[in-house]
PDB file of N, CA and C in Angstrom:
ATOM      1  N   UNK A   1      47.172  41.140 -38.560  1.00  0.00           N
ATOM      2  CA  UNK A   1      47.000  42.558 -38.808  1.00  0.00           C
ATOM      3  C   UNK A   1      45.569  42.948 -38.486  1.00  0.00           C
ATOM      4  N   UNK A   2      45.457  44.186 -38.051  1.00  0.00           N
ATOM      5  CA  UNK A   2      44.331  44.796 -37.425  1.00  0.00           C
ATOM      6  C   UNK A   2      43.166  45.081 -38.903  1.00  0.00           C
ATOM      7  N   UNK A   3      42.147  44.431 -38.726  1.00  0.00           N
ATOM      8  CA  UNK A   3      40.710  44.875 -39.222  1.00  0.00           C
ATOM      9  C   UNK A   3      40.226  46.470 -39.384  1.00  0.00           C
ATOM     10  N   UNK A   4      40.518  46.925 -38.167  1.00  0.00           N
ATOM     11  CA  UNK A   4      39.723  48.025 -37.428  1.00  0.00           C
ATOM     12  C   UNK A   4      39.444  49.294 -38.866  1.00  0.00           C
ATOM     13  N   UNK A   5      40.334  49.588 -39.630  1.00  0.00           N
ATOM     14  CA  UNK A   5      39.886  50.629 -41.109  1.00  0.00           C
ATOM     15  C   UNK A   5      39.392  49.985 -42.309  1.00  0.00           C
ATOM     16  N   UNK A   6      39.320  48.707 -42.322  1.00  0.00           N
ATOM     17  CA  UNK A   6      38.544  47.835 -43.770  1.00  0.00           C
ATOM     18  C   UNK A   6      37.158  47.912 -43.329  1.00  0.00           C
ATOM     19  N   UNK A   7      36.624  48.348 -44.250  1.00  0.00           N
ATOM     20  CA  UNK A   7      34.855  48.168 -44.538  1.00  0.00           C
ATOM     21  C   UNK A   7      34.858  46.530 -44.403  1.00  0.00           C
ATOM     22  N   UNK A   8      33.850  46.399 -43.056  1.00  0.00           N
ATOM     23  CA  UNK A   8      34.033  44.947 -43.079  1.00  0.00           C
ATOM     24  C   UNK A   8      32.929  44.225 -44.130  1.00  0.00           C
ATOM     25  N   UNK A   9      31.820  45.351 -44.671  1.00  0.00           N
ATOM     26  CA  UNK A   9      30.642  44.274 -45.722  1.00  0.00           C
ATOM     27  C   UNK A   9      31.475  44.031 -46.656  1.00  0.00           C
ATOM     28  N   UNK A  10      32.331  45.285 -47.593  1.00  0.00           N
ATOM     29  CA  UNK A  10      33.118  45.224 -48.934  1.00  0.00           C
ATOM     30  C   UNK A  10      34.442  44.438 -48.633  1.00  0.00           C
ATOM     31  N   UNK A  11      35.131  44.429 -47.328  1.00  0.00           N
ATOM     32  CA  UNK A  11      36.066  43.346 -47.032  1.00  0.00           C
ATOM     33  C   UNK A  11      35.790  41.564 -47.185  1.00  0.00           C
ATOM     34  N   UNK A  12      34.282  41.723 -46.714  1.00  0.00           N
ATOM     35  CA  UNK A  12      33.673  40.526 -46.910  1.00  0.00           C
ATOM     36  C   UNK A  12      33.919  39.451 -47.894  1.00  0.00           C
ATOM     37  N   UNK A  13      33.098  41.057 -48.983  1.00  0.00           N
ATOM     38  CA  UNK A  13      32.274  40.623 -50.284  1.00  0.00           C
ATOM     39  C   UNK A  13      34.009  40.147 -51.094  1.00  0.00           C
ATOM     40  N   UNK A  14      34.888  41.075 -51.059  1.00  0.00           N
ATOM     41  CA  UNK A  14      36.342  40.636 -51.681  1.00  0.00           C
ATOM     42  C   UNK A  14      36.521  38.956 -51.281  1.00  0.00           C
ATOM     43  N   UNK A  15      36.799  39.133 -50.062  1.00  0.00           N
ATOM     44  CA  UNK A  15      37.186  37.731 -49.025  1.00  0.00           C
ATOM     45  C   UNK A  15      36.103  36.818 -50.177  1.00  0.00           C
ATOM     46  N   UNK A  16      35.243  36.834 -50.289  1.00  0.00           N
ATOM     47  CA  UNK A  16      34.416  35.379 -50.762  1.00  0.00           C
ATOM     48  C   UNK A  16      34.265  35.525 -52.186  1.00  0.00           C
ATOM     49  N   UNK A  17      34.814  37.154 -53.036  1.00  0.00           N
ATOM     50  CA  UNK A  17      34.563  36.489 -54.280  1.00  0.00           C
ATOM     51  C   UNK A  17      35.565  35.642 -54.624  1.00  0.00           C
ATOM     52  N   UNK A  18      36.964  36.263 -53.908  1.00  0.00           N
ATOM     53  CA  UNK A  18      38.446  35.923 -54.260  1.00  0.00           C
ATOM     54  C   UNK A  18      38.618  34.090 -53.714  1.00  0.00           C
ATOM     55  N   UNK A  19      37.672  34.041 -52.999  1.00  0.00           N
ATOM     56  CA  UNK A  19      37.999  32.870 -51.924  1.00  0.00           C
ATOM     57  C   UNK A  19      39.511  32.400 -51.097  1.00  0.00           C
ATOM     58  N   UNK A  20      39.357  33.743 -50.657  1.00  0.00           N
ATOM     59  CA  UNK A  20      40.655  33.858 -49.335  1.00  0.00           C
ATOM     60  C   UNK A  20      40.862  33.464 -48.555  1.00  0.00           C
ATOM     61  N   UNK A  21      41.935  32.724 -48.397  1.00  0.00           N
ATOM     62  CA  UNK A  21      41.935  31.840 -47.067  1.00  0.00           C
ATOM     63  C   UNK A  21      42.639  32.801 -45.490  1.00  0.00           C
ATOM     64  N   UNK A  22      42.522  32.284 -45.145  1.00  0.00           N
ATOM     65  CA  UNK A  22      42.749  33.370 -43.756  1.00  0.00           C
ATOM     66  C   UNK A  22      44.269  33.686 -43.596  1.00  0.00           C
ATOM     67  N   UNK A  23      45.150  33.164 -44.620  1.00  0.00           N
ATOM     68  CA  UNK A  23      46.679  33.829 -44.304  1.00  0.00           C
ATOM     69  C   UNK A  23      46.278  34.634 -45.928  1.00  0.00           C
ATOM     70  N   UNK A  24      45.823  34.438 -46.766  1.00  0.00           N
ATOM     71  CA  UNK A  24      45.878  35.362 -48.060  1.00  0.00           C
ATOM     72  C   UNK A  24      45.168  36.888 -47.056  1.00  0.00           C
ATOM     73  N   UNK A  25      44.213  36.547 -46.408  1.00  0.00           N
ATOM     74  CA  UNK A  25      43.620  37.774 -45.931  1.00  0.00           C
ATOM     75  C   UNK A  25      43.815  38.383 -45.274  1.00  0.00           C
ATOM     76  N   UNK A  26      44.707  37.508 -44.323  1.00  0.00           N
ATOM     77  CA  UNK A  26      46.015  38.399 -43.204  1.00  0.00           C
ATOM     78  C   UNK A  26      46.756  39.237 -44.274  1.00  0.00           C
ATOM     79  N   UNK A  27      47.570  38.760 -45.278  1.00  0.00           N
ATOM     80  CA  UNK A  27      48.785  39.118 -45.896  1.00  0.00           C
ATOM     81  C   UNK A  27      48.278  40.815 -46.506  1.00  0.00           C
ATOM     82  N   UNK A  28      46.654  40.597 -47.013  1.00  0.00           N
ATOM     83  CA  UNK A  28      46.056  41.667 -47.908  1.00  0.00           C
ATOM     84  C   UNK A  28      45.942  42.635 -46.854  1.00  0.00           C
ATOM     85  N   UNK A  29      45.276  42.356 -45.606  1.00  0.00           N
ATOM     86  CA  UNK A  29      44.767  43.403 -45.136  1.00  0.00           C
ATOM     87  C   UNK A  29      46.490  44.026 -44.419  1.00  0.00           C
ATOM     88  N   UNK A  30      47.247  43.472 -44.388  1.00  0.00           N
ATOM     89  CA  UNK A  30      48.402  44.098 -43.770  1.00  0.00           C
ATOM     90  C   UNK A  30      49.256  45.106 -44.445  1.00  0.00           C
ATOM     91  N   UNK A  31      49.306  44.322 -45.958  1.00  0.00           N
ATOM     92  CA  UNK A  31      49.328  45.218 -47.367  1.00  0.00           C
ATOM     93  C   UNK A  31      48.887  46.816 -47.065  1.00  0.00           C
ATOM     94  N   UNK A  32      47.438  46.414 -47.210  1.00  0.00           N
ATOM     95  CA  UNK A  32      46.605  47.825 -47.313  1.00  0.00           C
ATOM     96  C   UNK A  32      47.248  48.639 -46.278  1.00  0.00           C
ATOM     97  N   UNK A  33      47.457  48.241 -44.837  1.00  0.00           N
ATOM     98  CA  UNK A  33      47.824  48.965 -43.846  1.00  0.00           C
ATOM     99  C   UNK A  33      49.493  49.345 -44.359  1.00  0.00           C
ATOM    100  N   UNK A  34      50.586  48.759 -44.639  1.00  0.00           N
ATOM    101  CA  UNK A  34      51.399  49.220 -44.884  1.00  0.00           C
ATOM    102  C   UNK A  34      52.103  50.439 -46.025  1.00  0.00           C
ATOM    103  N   UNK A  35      50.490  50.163 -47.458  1.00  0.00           N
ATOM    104  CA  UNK A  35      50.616  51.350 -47.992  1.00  0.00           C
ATOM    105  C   UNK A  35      49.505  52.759 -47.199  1.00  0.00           C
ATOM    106  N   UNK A  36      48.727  52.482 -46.563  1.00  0.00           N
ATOM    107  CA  UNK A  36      48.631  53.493 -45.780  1.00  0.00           C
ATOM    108  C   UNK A  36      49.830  53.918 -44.861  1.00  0.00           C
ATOM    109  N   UNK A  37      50.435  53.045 -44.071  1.00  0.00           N
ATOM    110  CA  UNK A  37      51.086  53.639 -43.335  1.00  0.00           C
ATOM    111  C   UNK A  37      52.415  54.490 -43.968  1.00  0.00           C
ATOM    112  N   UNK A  38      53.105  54.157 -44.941  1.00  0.00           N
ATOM    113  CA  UNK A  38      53.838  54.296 -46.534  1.00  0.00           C
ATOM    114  C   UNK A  38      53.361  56.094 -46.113  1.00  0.00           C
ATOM    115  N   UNK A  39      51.933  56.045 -46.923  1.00  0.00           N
ATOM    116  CA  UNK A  39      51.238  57.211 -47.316  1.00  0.00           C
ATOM    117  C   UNK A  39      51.790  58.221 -46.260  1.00  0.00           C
ATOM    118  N   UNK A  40      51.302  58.215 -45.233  1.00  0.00           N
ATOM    119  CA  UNK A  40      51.389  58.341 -43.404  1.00  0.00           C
ATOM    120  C   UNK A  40      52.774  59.486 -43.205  1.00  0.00           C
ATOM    121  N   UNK A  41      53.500  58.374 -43.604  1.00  0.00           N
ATOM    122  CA  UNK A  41      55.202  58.988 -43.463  1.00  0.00           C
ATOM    123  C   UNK A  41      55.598  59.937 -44.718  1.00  0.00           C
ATOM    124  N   UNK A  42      55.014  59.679 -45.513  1.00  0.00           N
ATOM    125  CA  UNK A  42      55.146  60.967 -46.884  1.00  0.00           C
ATOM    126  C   UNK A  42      54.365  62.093 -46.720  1.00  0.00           C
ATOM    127  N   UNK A  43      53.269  62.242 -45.769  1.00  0.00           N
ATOM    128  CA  UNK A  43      52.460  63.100 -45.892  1.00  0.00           C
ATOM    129  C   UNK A  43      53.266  64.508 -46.245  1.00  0.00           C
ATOM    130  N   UNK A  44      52.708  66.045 -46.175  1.00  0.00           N
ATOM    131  CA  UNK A  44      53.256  66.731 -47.146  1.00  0.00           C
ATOM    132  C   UNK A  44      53.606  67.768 -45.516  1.00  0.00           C
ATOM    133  N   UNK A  45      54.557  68.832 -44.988  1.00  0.00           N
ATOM    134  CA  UNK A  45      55.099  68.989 -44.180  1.00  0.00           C
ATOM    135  C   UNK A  45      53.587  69.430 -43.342  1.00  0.00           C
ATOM    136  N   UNK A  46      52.852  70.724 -43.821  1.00  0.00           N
ATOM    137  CA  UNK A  46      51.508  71.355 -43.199  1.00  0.00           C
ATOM    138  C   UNK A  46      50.937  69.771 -42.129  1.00  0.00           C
ATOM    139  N   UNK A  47      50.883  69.017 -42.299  1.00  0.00           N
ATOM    140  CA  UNK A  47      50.464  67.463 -42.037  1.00  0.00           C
ATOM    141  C   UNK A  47      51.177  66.603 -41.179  1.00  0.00           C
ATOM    142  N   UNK A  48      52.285  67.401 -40.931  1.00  0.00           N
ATOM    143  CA  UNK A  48      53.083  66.616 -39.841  1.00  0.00           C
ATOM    144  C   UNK A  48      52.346  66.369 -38.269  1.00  0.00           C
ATOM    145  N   UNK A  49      51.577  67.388 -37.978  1.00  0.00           N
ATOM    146  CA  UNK A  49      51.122  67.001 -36.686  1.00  0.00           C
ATOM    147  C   UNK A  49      50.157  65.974 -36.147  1.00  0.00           C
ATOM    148  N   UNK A  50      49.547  65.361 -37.811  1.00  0.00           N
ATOM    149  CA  UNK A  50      48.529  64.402 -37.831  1.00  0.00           C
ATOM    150  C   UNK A  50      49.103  62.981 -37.110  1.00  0.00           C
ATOM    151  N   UNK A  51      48.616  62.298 -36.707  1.00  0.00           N
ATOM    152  CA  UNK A  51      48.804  61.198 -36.262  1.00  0.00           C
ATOM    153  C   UNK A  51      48.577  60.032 -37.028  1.00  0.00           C
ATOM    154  N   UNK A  52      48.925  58.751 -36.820  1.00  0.00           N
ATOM    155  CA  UNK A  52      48.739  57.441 -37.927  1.00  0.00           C
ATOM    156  C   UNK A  52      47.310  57.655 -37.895  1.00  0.00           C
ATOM    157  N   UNK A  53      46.433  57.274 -36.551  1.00  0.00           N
ATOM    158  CA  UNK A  53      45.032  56.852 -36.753  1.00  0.00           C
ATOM    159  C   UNK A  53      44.179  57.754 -37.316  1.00  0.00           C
ATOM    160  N   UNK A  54      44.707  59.134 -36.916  1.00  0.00           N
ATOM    161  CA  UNK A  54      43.520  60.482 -37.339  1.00  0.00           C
ATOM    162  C   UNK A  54      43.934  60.127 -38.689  1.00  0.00           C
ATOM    163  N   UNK A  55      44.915  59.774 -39.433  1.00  0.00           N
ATOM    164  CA  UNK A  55      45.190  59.934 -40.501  1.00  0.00           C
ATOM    165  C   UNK A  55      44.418  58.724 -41.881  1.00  0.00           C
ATOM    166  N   UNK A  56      44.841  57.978 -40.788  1.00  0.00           N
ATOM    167  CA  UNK A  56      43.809  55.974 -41.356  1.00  0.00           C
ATOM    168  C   UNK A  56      42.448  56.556 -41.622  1.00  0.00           C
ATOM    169  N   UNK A  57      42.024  56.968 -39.982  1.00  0.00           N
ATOM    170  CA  UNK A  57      40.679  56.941 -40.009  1.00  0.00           C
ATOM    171  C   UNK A  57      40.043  57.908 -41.215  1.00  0.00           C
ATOM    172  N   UNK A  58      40.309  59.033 -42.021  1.00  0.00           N
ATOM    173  CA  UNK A  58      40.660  60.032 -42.771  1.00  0.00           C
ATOM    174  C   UNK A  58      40.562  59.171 -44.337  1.00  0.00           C
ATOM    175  N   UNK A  59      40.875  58.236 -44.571  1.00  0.00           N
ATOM    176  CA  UNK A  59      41.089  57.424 -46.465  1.00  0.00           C
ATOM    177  C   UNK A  59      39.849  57.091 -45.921  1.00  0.00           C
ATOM    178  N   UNK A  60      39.267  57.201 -47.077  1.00  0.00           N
ATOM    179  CA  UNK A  60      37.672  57.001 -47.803  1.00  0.00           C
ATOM    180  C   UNK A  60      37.581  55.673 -47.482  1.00  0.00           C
ATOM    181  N   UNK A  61      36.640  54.662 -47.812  1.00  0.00           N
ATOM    182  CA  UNK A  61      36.194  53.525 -47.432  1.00  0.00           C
ATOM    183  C   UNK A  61      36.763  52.480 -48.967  1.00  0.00           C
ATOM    184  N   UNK A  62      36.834  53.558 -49.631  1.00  0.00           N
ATOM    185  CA  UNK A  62      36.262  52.877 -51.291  1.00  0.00           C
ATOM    186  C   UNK A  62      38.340  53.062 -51.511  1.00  0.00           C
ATOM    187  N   UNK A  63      38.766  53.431 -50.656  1.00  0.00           N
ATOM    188  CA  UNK A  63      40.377  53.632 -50.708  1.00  0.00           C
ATOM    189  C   UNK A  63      41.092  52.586 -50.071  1.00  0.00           C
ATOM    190  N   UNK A  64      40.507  51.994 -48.637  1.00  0.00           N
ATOM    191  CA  UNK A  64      40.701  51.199 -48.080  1.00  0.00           C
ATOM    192  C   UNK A  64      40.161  49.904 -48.797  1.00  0.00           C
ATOM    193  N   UNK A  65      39.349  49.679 -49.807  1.00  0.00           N
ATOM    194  CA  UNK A  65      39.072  48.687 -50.018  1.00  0.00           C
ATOM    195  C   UNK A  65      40.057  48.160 -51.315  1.00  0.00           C
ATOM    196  N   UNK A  66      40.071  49.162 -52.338  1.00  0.00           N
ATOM    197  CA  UNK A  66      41.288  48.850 -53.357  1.00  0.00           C
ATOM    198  C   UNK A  66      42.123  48.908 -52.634  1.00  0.00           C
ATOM    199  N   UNK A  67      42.770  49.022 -51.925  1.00  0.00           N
ATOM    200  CA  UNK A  67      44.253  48.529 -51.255  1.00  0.00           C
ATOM    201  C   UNK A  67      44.001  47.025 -50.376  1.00  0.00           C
ATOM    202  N   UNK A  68      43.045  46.893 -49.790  1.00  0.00           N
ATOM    203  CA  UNK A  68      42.965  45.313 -49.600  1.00  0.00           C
ATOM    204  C   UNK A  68      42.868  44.641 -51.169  1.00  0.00           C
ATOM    205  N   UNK A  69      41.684  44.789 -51.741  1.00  0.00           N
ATOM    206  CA  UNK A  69      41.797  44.108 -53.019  1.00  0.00           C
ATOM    207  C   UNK A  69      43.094  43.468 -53.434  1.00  0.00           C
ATOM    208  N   UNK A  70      43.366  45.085 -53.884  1.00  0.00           N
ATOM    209  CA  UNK A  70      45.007  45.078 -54.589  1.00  0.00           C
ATOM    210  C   UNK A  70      45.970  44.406 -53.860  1.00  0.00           C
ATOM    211  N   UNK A  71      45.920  43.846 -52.674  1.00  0.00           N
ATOM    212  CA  UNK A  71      46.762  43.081 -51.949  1.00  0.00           C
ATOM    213  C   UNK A  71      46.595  41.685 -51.918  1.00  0.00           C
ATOM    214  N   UNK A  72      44.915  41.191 -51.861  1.00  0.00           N
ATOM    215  CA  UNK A  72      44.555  39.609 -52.366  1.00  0.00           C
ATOM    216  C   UNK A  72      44.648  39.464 -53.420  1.00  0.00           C
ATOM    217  N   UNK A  73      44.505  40.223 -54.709  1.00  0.00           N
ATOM    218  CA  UNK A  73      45.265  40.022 -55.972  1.00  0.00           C
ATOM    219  C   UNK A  73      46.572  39.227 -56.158  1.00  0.00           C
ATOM    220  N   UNK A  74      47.512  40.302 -55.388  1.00  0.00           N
ATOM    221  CA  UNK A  74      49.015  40.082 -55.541  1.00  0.00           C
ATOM    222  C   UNK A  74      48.726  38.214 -54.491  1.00  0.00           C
ATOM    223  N   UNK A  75      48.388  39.025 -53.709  1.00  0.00           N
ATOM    224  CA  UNK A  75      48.021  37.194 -52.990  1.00  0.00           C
ATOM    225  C   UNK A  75      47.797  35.850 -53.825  1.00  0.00           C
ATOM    226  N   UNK A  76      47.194  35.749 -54.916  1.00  0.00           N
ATOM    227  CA  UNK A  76      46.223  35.071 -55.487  1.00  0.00           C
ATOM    228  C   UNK A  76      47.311  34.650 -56.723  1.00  0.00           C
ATOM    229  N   UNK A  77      48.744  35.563 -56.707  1.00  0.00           N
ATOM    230  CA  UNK A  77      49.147  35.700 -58.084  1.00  0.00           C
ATOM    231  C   UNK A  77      48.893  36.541 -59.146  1.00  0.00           C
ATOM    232  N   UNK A  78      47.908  37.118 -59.377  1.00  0.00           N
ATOM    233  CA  UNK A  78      47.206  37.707 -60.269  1.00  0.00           C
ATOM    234  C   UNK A  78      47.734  39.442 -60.461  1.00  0.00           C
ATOM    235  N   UNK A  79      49.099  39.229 -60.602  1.00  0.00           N
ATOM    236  CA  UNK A  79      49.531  40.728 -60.904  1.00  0.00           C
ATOM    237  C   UNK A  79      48.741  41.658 -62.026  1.00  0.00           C
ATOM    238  N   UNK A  80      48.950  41.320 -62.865  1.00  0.00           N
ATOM    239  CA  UNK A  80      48.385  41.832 -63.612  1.00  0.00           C
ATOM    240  C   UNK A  80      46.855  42.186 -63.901  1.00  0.00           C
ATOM    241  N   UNK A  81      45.935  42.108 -63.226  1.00  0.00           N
ATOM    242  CA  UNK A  81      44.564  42.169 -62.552  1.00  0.00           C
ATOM    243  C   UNK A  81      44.625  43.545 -61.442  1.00  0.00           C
ATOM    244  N   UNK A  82      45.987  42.871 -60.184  1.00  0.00           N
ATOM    245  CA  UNK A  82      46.204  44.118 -59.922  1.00  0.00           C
ATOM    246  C   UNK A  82      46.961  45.428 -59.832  1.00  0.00           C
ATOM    247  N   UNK A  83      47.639  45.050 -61.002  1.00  0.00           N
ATOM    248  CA  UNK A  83      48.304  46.198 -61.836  1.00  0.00           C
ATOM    249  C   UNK A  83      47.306  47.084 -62.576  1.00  0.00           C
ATOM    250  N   UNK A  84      46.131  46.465 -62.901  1.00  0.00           N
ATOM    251  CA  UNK A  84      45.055  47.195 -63.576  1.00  0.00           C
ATOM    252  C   UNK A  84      44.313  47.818 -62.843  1.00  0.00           C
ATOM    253  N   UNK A  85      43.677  47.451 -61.661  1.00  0.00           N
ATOM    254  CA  UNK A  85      43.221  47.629 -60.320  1.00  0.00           C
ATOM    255  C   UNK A  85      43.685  49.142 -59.878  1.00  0.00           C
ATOM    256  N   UNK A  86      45.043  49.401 -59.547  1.00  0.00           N
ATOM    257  CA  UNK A  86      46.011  50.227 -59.307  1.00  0.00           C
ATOM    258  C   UNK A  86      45.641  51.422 -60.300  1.00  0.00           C
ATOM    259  N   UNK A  87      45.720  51.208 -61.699  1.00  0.00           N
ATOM    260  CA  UNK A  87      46.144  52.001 -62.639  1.00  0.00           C
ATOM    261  C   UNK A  87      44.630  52.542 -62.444  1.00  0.00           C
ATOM    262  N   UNK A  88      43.480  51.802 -62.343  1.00  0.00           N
ATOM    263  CA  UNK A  88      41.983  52.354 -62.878  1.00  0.00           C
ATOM    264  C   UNK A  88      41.986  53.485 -60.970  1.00  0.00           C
ATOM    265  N   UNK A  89      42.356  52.837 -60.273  1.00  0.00           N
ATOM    266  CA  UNK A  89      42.201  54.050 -58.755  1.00  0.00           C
ATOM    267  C   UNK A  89      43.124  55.147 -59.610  1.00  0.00           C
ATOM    268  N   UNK A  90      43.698  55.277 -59.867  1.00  0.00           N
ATOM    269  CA  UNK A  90      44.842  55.995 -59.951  1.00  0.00           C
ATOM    270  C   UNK A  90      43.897  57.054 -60.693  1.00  0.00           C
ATOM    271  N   UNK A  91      43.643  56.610 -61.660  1.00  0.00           N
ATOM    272  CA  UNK A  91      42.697  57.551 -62.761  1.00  0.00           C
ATOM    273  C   UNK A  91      41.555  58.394 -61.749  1.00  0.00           C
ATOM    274  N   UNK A  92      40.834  57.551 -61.460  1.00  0.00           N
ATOM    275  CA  UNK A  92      39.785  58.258 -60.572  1.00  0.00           C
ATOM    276  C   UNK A  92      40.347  59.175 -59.380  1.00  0.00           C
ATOM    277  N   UNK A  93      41.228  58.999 -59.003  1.00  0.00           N
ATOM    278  CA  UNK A  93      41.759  60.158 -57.705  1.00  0.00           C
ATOM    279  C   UNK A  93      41.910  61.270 -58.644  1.00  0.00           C
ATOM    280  N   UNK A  94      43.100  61.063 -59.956  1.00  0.00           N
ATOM    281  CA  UNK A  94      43.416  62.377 -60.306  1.00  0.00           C
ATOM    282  C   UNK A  94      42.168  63.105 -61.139  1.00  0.00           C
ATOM    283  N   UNK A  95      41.317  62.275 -61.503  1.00  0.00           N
ATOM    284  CA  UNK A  95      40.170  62.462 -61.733  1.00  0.00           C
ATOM    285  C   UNK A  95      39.573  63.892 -60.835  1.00  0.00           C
ATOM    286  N   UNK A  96      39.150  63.011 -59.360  1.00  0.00           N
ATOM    287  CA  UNK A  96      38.507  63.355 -58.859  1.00  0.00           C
ATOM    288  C   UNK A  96      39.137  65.168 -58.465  1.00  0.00           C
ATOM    289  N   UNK A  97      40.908  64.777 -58.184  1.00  0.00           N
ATOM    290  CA  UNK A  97      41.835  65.967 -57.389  1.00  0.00           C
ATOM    291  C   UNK A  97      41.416  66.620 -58.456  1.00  0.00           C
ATOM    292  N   UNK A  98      41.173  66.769 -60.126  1.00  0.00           N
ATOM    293  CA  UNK A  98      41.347  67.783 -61.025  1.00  0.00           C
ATOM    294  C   UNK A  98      39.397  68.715 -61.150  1.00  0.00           C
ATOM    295  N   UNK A  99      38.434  68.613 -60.261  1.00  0.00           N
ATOM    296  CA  UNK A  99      37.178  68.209 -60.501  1.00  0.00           C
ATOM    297  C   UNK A  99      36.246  67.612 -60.937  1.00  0.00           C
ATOM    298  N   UNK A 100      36.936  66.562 -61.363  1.00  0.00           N
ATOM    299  CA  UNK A 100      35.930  65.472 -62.493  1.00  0.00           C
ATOM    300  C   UNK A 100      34.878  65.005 -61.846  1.00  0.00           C
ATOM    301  N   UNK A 101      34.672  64.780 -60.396  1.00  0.00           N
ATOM    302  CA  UNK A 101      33.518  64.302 -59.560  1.00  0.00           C
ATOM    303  C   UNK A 101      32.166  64.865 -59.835  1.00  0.00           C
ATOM    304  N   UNK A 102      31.687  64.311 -61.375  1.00  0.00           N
ATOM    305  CA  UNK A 102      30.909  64.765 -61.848  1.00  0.00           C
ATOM    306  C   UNK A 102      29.240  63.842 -61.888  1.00  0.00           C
ATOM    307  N   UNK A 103      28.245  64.041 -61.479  1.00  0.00           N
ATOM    308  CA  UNK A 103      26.885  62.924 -61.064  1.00  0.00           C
ATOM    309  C   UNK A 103      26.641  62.783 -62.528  1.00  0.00           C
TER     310      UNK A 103
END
């Protein structure tokens, strides 16, 4: 699976805290791409004319990286780590969608 939308320093830094071996890190980063691509096909109708990549290229950095995470997690076994993982993004988007993006 293609690299090309993972932050490769914070892809890194995951890869060596988790100590991923190169099929756990295939499996994660393909993850991430498949709930983007997931995302992609739900988009909302106004959004139909977008394309996959305009659309990839478009998720935040810090979006792309919890979805790799959350994928070497499940890799690793460790559901429940990233069941928590999941739940704490989750907070911060609706967070952020309601104005909470507060300094």
């Amino acid at each position: 699976m293609s690299f090309k939308h993972l932050p490769l320093l914070g892809t890194a830094e995951i890869i060596a805290t988790l100590n991923l071996s190169n099929a756990q890190t295939q499996s994660a980063a393909s993850l991430a791409h498949a709930v983007a691509r997931r995302a992609w096909s739900r988009r909302p109708g106004h959004k139909h004319g977008q394309g996959y990549e305009e659309f990839a290229a478009a998720i935040p950095a810090c979006s792309w990286l919890t979805m790799f995470e959350v994928g070497a997690l499940l890799q690793l076994g460790r559901r429940c780590e990233a069941d928590n993982l999941m739940a704490a993004a989750r907070l911060v988007h609706q967070s952020r969608a309601h104005g909470g993006a507060r300094r």
